[in-house]
PDB file of N, CA and C in Angstrom:
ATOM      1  N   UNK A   1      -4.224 -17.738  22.257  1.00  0.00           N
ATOM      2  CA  UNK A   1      -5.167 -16.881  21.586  1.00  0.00           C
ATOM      3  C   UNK A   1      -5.331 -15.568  22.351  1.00  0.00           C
ATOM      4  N   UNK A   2      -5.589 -15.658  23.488  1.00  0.00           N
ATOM      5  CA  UNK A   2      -5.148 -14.412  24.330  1.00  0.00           C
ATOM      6  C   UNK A   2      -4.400 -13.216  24.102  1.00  0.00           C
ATOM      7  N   UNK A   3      -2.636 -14.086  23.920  1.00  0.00           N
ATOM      8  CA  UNK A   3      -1.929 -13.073  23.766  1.00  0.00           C
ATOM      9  C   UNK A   3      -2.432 -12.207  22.402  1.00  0.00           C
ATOM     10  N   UNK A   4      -2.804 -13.245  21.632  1.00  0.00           N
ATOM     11  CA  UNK A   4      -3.036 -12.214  19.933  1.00  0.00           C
ATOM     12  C   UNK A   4      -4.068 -11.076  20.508  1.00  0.00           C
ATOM     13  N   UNK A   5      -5.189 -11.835  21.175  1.00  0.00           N
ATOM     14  CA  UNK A   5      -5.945 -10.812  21.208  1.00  0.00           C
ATOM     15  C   UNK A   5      -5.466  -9.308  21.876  1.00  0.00           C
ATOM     16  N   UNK A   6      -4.609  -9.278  22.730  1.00  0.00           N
ATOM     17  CA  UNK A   6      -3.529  -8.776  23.768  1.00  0.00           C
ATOM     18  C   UNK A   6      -2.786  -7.474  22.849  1.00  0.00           C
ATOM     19  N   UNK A   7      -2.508  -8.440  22.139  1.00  0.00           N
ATOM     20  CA  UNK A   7      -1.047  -7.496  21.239  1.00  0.00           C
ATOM     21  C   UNK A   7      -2.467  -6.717  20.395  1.00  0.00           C
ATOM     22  N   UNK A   8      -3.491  -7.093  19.721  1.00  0.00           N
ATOM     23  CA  UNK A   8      -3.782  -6.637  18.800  1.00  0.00           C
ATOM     24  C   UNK A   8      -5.000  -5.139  19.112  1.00  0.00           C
ATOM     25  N   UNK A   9      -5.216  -5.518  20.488  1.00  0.00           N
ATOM     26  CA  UNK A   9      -6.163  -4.784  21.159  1.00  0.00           C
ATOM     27  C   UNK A   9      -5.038  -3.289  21.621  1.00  0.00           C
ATOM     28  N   UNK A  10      -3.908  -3.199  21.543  1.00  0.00           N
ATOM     29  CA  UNK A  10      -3.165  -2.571  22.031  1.00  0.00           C
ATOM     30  C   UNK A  10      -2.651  -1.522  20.512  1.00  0.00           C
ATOM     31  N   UNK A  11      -2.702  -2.175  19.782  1.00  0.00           N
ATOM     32  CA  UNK A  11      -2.550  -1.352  18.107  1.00  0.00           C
ATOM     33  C   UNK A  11      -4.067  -0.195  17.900  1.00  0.00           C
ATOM     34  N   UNK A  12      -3.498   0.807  17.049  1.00  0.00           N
ATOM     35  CA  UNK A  12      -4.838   1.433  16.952  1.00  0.00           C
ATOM     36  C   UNK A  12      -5.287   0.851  15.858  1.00  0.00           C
ATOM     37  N   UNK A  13      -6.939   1.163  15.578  1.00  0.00           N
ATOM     38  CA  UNK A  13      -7.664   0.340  14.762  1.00  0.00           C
ATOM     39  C   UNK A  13      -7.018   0.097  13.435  1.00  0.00           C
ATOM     40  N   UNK A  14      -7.172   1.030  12.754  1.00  0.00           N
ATOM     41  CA  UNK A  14      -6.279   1.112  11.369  1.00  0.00           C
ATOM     42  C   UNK A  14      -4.682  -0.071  11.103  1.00  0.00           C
ATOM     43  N   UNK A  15      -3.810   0.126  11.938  1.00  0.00           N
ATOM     44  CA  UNK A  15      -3.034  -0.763  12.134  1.00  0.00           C
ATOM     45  C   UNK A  15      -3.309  -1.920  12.418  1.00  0.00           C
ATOM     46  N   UNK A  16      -4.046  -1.922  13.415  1.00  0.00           N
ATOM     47  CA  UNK A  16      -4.630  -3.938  13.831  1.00  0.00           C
ATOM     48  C   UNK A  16      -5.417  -4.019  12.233  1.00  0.00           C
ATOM     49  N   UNK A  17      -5.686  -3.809  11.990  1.00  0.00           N
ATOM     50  CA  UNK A  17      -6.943  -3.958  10.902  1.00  0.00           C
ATOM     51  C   UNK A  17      -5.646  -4.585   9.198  1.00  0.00           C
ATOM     52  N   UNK A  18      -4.512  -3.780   9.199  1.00  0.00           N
ATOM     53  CA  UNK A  18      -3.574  -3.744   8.253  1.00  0.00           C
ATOM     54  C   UNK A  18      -2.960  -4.851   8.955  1.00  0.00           C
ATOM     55  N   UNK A  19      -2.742  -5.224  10.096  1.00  0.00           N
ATOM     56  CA  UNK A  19      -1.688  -6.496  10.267  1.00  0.00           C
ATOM     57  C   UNK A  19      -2.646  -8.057   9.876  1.00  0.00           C
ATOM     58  N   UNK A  20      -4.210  -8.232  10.579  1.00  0.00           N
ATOM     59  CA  UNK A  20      -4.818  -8.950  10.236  1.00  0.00           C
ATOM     60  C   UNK A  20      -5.183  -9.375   8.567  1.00  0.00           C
ATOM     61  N   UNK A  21      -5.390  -8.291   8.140  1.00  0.00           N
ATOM     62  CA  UNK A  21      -5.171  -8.448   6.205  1.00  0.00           C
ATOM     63  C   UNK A  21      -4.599  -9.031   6.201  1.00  0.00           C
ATOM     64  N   UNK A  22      -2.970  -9.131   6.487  1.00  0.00           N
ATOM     65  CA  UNK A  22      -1.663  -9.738   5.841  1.00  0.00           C
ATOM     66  C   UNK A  22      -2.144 -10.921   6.777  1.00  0.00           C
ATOM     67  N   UNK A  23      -2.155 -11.428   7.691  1.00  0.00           N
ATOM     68  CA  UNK A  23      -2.059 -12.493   8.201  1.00  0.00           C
ATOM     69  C   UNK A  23      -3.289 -13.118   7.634  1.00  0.00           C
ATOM     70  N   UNK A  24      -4.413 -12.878   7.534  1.00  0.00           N
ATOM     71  CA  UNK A  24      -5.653 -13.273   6.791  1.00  0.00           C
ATOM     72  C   UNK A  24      -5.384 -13.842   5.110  1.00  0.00           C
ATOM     73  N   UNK A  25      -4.407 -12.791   4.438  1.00  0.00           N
ATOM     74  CA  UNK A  25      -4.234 -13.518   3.632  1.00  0.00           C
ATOM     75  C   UNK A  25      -3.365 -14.205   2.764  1.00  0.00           C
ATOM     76  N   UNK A  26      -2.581 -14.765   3.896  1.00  0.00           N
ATOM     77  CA  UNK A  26      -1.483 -15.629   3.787  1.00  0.00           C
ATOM     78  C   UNK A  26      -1.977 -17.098   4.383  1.00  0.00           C
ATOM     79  N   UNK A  27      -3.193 -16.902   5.050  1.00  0.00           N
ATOM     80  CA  UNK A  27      -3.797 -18.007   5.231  1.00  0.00           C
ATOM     81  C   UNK A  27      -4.742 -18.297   4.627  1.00  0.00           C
ATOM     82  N   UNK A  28      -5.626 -17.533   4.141  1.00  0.00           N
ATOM     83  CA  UNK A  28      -6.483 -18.127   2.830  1.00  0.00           C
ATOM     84  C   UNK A  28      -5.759 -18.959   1.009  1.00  0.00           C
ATOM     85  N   UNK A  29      -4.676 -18.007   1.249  1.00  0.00           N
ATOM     86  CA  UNK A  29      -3.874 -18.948   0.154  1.00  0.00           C
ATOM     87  C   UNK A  29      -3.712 -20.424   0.200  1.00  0.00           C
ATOM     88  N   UNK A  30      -3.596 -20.523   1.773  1.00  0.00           N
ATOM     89  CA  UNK A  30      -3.010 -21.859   2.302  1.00  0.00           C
ATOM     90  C   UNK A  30      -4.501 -22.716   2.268  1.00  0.00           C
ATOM     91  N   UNK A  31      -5.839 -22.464   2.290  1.00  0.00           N
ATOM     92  CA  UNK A  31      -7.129 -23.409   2.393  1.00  0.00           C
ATOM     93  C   UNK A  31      -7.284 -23.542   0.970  1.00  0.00           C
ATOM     94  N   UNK A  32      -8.156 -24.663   0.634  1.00  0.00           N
ATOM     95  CA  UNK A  32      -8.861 -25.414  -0.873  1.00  0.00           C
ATOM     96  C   UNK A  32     -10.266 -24.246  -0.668  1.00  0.00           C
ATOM     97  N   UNK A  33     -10.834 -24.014  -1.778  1.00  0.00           N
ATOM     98  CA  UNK A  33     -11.683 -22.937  -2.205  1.00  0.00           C
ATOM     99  C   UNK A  33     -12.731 -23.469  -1.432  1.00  0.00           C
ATOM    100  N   UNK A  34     -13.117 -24.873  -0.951  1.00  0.00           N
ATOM    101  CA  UNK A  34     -14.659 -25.001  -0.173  1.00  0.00           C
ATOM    102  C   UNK A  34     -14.306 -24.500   1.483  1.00  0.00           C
ATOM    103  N   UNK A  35     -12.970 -24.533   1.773  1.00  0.00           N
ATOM    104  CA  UNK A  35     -12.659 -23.639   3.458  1.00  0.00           C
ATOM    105  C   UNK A  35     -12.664 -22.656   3.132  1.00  0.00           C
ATOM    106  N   UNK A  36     -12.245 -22.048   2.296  1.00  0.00           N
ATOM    107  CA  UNK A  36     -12.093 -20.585   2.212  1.00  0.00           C
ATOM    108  C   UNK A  36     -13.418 -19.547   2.204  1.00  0.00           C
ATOM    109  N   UNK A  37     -14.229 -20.912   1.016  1.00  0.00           N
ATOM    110  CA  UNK A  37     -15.535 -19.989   0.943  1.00  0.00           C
ATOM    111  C   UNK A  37     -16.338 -19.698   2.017  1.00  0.00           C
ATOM    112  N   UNK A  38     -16.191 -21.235   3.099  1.00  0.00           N
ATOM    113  CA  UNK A  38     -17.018 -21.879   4.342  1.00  0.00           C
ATOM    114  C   UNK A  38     -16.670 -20.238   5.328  1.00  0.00           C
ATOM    115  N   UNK A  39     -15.797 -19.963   5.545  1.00  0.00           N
ATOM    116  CA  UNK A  39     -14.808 -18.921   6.377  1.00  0.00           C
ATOM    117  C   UNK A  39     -15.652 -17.753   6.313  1.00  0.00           C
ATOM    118  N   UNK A  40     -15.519 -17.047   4.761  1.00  0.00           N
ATOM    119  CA  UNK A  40     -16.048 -15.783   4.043  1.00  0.00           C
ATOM    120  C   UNK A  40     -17.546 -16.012   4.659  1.00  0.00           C
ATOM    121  N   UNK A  41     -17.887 -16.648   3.882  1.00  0.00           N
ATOM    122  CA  UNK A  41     -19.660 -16.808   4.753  1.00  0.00           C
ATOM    123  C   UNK A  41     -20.103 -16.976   6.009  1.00  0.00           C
ATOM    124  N   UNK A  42     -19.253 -17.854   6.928  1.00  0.00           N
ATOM    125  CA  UNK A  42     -19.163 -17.265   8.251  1.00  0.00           C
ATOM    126  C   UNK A  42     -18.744 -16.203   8.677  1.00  0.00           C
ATOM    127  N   UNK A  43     -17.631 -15.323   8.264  1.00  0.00           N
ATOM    128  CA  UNK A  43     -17.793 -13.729   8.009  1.00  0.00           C
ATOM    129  C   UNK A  43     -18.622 -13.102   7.928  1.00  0.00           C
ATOM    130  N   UNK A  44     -19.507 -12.966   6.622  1.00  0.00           N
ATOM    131  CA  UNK A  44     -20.459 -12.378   6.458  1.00  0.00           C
ATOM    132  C   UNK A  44     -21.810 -13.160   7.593  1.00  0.00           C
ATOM    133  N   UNK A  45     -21.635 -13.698   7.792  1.00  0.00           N
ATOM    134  CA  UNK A  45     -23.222 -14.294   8.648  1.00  0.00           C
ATOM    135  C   UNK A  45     -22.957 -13.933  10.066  1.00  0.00           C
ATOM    136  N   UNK A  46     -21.747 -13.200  10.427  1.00  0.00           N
ATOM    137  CA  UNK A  46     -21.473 -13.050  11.772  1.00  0.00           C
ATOM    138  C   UNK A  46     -21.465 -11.492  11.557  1.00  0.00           C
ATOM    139  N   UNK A  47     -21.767 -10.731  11.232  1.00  0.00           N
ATOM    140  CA  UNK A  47     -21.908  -9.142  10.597  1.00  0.00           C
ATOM    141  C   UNK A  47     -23.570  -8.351  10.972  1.00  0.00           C
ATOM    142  N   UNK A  48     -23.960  -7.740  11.866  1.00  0.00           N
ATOM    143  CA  UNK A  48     -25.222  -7.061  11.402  1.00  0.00           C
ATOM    144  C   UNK A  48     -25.716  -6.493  10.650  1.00  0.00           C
ATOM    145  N   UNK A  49     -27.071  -6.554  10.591  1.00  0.00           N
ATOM    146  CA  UNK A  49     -27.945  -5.325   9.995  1.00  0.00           C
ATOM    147  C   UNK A  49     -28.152  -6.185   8.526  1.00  0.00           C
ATOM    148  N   UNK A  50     -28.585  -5.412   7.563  1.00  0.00           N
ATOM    149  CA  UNK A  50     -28.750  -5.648   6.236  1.00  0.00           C
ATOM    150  C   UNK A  50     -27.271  -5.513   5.134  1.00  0.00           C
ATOM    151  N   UNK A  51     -26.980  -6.708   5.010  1.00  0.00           N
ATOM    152  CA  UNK A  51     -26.413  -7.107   4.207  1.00  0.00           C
ATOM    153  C   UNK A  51     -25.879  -6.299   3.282  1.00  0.00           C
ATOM    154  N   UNK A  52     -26.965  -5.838   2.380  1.00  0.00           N
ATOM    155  CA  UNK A  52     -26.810  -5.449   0.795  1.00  0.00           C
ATOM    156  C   UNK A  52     -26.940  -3.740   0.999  1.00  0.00           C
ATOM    157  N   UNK A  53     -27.817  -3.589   2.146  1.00  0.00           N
ATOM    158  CA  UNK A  53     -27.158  -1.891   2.248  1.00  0.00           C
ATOM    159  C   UNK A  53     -26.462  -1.650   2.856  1.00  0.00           C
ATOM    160  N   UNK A  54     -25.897  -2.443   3.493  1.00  0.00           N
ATOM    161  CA  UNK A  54     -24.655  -1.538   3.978  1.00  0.00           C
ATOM    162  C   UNK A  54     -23.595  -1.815   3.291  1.00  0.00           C
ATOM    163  N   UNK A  55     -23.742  -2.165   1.859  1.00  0.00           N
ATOM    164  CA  UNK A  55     -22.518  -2.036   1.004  1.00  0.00           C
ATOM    165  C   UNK A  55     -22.599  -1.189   0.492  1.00  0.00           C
ATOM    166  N   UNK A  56     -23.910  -0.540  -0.299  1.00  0.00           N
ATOM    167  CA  UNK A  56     -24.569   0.799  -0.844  1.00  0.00           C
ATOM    168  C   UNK A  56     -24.428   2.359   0.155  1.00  0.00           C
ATOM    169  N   UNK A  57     -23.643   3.170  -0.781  1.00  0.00           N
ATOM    170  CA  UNK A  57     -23.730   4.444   0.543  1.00  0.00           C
ATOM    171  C   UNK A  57     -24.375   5.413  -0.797  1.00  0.00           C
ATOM    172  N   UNK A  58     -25.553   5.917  -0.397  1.00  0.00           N
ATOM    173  CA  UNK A  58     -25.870   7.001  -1.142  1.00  0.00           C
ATOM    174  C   UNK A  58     -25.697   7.778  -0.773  1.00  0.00           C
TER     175      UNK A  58
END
């Protein structure tokens, strides 16, 4: 786990960010919809601040 973190800390953001997508979702294909969802919501519950505005940009 190291090394990933290693290689990925060494990419600039934009790029690490585009390699994790693809690897993110080539593995959500691979879980049944109650891991997948379990995942997403631990996502979101590991995120600060308010939720619902910081999806809103006025």
């Amino acid at each position: 786990m190291d090394d990933f973190f290693e290689i990925v800390f060494r990419m600039a953001p934009e790029e690490a960010l585009s390699k994790i997508t693809t690897v993110l979702a080539r593995l959500l294909t691979d879980l049944d919809n109650e891991a997948r969802e379990r995942f997403l919501m631990n996502l979101i519950g590991q995120s600060e601040g308010d939720k619902v505005s910081s999806l809103v940009h006025l």
